[in-house]
Protein backbone atom coordinates (compact mmCIF):
# COMPACT_ATOMS: atom_id res chain seq x y z
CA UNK A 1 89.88 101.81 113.89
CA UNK A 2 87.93 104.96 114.74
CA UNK A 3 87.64 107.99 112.04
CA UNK A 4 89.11 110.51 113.15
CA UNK A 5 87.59 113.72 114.99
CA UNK A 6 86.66 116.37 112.31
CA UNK A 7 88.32 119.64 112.24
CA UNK A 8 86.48 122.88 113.57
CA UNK A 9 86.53 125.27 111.15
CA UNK A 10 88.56 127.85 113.26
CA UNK A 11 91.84 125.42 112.76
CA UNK A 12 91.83 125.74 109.40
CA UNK A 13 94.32 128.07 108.07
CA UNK A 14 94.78 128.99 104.60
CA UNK A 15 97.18 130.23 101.61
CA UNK A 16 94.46 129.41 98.88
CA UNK A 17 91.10 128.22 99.93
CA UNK A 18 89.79 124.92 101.50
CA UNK A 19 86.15 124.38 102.80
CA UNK A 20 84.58 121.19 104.80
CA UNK A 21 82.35 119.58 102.23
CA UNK A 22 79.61 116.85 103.33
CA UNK A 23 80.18 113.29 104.55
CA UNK A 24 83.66 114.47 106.02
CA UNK A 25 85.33 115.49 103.06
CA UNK A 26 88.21 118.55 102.70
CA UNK A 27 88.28 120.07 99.41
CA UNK A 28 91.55 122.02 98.97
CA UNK A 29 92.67 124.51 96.18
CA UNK A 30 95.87 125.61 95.62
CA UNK A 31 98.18 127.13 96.09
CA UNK A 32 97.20 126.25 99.47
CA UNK A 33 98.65 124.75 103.20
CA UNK A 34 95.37 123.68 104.80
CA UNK A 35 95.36 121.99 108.07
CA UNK A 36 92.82 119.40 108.00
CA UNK A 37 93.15 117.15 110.93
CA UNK A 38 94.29 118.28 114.54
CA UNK A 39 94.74 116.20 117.84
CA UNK A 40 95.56 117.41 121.29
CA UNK A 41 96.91 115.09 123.91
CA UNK A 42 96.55 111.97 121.12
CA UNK A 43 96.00 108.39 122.23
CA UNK A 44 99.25 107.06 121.15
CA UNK A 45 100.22 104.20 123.02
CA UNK A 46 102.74 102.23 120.80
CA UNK A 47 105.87 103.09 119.03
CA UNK A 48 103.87 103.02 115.36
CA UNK A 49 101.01 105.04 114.47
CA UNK A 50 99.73 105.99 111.31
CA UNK A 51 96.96 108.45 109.70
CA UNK A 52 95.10 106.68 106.67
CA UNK A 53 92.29 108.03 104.29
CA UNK A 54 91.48 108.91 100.57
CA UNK A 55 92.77 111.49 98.26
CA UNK A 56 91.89 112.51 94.83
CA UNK A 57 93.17 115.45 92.90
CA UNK A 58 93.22 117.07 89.80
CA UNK A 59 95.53 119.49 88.15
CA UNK A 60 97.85 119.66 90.89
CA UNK A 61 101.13 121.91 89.50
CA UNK A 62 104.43 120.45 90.85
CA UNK A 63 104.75 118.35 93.46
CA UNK A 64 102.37 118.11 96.50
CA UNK A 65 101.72 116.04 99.42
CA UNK A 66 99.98 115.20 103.13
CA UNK A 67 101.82 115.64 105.83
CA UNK A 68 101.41 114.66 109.42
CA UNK A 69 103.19 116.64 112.09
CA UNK A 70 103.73 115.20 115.78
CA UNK A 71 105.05 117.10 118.43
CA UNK A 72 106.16 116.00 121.65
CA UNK A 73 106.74 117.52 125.48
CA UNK A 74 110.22 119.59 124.60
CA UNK A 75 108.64 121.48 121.78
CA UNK A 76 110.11 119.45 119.12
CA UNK A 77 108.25 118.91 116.04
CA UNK A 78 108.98 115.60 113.16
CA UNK A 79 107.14 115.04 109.99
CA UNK A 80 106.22 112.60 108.04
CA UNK A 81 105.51 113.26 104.13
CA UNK A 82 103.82 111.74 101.05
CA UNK A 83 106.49 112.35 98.79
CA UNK A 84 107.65 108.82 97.25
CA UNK A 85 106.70 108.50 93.40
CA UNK A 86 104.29 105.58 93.90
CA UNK A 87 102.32 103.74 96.65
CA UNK A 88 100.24 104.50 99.51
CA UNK A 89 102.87 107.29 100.23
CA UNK A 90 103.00 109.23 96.66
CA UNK A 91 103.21 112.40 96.24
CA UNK A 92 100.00 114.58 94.79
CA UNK A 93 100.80 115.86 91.38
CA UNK A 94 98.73 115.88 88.00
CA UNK A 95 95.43 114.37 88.94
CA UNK A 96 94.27 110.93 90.20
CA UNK A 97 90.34 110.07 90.60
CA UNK A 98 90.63 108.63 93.96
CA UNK A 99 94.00 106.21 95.95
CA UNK A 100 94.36 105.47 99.61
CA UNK A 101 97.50 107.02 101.17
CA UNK A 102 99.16 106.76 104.59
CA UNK A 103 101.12 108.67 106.92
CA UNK A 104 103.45 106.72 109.28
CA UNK A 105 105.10 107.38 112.28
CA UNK A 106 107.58 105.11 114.04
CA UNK A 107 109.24 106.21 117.70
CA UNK A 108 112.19 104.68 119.30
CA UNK A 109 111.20 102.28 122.49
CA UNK A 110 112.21 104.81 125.08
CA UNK A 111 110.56 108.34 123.24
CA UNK A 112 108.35 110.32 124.69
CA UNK A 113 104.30 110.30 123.01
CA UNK A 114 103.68 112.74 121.07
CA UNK A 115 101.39 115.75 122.54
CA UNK A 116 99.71 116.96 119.38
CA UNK A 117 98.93 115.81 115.92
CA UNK A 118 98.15 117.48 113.02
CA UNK A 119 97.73 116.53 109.20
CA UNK A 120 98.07 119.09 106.67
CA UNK A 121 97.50 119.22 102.46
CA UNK A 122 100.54 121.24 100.76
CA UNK A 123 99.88 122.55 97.32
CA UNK A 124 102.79 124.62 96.31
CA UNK A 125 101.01 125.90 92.84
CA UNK A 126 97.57 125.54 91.23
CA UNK A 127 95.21 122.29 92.03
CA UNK A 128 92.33 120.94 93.31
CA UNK A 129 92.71 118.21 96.01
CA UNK A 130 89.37 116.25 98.27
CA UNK A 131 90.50 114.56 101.03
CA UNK A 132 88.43 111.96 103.06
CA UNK A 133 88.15 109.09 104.89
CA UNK A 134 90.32 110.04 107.65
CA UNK A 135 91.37 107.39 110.12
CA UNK A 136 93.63 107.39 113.12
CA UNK A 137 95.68 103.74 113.86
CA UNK A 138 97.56 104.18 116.89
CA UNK A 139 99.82 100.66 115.52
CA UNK A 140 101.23 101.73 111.91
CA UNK A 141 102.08 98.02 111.51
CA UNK A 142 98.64 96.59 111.95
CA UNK A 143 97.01 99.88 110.00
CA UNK A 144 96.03 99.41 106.13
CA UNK A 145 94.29 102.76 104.42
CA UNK A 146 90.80 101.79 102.91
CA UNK A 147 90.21 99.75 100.69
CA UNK A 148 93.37 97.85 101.59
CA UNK A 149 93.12 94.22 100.90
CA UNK A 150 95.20 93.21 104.02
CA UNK A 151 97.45 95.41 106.56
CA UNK A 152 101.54 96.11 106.30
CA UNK A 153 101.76 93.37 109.02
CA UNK A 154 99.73 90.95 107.31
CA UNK A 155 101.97 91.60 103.98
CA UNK A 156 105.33 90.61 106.12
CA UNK A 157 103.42 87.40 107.21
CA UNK A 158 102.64 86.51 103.72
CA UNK A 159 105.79 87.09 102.50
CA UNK A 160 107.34 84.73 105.24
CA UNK A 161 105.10 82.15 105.05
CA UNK A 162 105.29 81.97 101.33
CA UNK A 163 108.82 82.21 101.21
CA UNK A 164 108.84 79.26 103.76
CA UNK A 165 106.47 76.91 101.83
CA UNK A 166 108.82 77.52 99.29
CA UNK A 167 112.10 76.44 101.07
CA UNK A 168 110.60 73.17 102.24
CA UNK A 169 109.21 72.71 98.73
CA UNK A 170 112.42 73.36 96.95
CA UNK A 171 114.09 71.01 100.12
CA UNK A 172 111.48 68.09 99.60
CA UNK A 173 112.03 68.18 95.57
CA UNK A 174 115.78 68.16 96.41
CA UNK A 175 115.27 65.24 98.73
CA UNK A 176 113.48 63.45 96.09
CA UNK A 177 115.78 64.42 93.52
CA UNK A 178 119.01 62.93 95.40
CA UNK A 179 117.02 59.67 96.05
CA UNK A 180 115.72 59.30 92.21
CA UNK A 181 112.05 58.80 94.01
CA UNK A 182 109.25 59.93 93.72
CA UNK A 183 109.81 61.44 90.13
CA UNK A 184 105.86 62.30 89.07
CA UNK A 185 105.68 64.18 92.24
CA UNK A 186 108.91 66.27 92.10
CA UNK A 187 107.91 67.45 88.99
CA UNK A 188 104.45 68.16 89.18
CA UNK A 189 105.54 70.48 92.22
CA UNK A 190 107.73 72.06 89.94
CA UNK A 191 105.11 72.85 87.46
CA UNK A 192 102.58 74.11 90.10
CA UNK A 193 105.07 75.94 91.64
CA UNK A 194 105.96 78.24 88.47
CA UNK A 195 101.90 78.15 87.20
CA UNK A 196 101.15 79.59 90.67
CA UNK A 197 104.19 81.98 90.50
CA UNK A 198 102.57 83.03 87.18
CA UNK A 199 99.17 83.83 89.08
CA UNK A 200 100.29 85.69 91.90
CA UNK A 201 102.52 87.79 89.26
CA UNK A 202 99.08 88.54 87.01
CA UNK A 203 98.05 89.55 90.84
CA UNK A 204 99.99 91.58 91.79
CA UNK A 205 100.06 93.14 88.28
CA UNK A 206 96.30 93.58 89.17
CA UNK A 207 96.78 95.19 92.85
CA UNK A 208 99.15 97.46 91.55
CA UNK A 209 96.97 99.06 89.09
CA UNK A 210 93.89 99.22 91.19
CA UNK A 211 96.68 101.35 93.56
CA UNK A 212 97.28 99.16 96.51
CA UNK A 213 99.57 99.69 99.33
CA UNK A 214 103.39 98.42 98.75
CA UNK A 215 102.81 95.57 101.24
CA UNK A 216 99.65 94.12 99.30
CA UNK A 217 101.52 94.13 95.51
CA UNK A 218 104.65 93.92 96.40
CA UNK A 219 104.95 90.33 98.21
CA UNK A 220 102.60 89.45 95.13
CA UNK A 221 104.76 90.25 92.23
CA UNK A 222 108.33 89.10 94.24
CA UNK A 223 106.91 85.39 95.04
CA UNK A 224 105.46 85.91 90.93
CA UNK A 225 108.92 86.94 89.91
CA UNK A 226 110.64 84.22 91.83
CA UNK A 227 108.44 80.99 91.88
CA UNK A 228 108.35 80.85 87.84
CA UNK A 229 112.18 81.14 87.50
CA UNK A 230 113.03 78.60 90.16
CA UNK A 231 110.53 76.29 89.26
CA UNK A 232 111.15 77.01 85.58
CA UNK A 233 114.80 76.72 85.79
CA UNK A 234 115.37 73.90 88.13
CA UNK A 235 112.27 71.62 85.69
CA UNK A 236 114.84 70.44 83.20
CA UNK A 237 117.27 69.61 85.70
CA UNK A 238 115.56 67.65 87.76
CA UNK A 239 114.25 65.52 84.61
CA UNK A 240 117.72 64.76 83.38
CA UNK A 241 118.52 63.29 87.28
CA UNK A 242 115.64 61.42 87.05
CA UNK A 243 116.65 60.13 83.91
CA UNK A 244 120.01 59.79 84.59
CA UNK A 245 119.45 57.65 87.75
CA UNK A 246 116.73 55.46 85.70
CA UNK A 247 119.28 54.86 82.90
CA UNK A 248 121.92 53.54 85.65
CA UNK A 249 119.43 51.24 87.26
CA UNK A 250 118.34 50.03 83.76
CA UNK A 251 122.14 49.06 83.28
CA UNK A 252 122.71 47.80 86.31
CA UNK A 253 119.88 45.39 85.60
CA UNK A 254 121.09 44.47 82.63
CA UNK A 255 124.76 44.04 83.58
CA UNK A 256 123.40 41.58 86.69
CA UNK A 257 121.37 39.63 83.78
């Protein structure tokens, strides 16, 4: 990824104040709508893109957010808005000392690209709001905003390929189950199954309040949710087959002596 191209100061426009501070920062102050990024004639080439950087405010009054505008060749103009109450997409209100956010935008197969670009800070009351970092993606689903510990793509794959080593898992302890074999290992995976579950839910529980993206904590505290009670619930079960079928072979034995 390549940061994006700095704004010149003459496309900044202004309801409060804003000034370009050093190492590519934006400090806004509201109440303010400051343009802080702006693209002519972008490189989009796929049907995601995505503008990613830092943001850290402090008494921010009400409820504000980024926004990044695209236009396209009829004049038509679409947004997309931080405005969700968590996540890489929250909105900007009481303070925060520093999160990643994102702005995504997803086109159908057959739009038109987009002809301009422009990211903007929206303070509708009093705050103070520093914006940096600011990186272009022109694939939303292979973008992650700093500090990211892996991409939104990278999340889905996780959460298949988890959910996948689970299914064979739970099919192989099944198998083993049916057959009364194998009874040490059929319940060990069991047990390492939930203790793992356990992990990945302390995890998650970690990503989530260091303010990672949805697609880092989130596959994290589902497989943590789901592993232990599976695992957990399907334990005594599987015991009482095992020692149901050893019981029957036990008198069997005894009935052919």
């Amino acid at each position: 990824m390549k940061p994006l191209v700095p704004l010149v100061a003459a496309s900044v426009f202004l309801l409060g104040s804003a000034a370009l501070g050093d190492q590519g920062r934006l400090e806004v102050n509201g109440p303010a709508s400051a343009r802080i990024w702006l693209a002519e004639s972008p490189p989009v080439t796929s049907n995601q893109y995505a503008v990613t950087g830092q943001v850290a405010y402090e008494g921010v009054t009400g409820e504000g957010y980024l926004e990044l505008w695209s236009q396209f060749p009829d004049g038509s103009r679409y947004f997309s808005r931080t405005l969700d109450v968590s996540g890489p997409m929250s909105r900007l209100t009481g303070s925060s000392p520093g999160r990643a956010f994102t702005l995504p935008f997803f086109l159908t197969p057959d739009s038109p690209r987009p002809t301009r670009l422009e990211v903007n800070v929206v303070l509708p009351a009093a705050g103070h709001v520093v914006v940096s970092g600011l990186r272009f993606e022109g694939d939303a689903s292979a973008a992650s905003p700093p500090g990211a510990w892996w991409s939104d793509r990278t999340g889905g794959w996780i959460g298949a390929a988890a959910g996948s080593a689970v299914g064979l898992l739970g099919a192989g302890i099944g198998v083993l189950c049916s057959l009364g074999r194998g009874r040490r290992t059929a319940l060990a995976g069991l047990l390492a199954l939930g203790v793992s579950g356990l992990g990945l839910l302390a995890l998650g529980g970690v990503a989530l309040a260091l303010g990672q993206p949805y697609a880092v904590w989130y596959p994290l505290v589902l497989m943590g949710v789901l592993d232990p009670v599976l695992a957990f619930s399907l334990l005594p079960t599987a015991r009482r087959r095992f020692e149901a079928l050893e019981l029957r072979r036990m008198q069997a034995q005894d009935a052919g002596a």
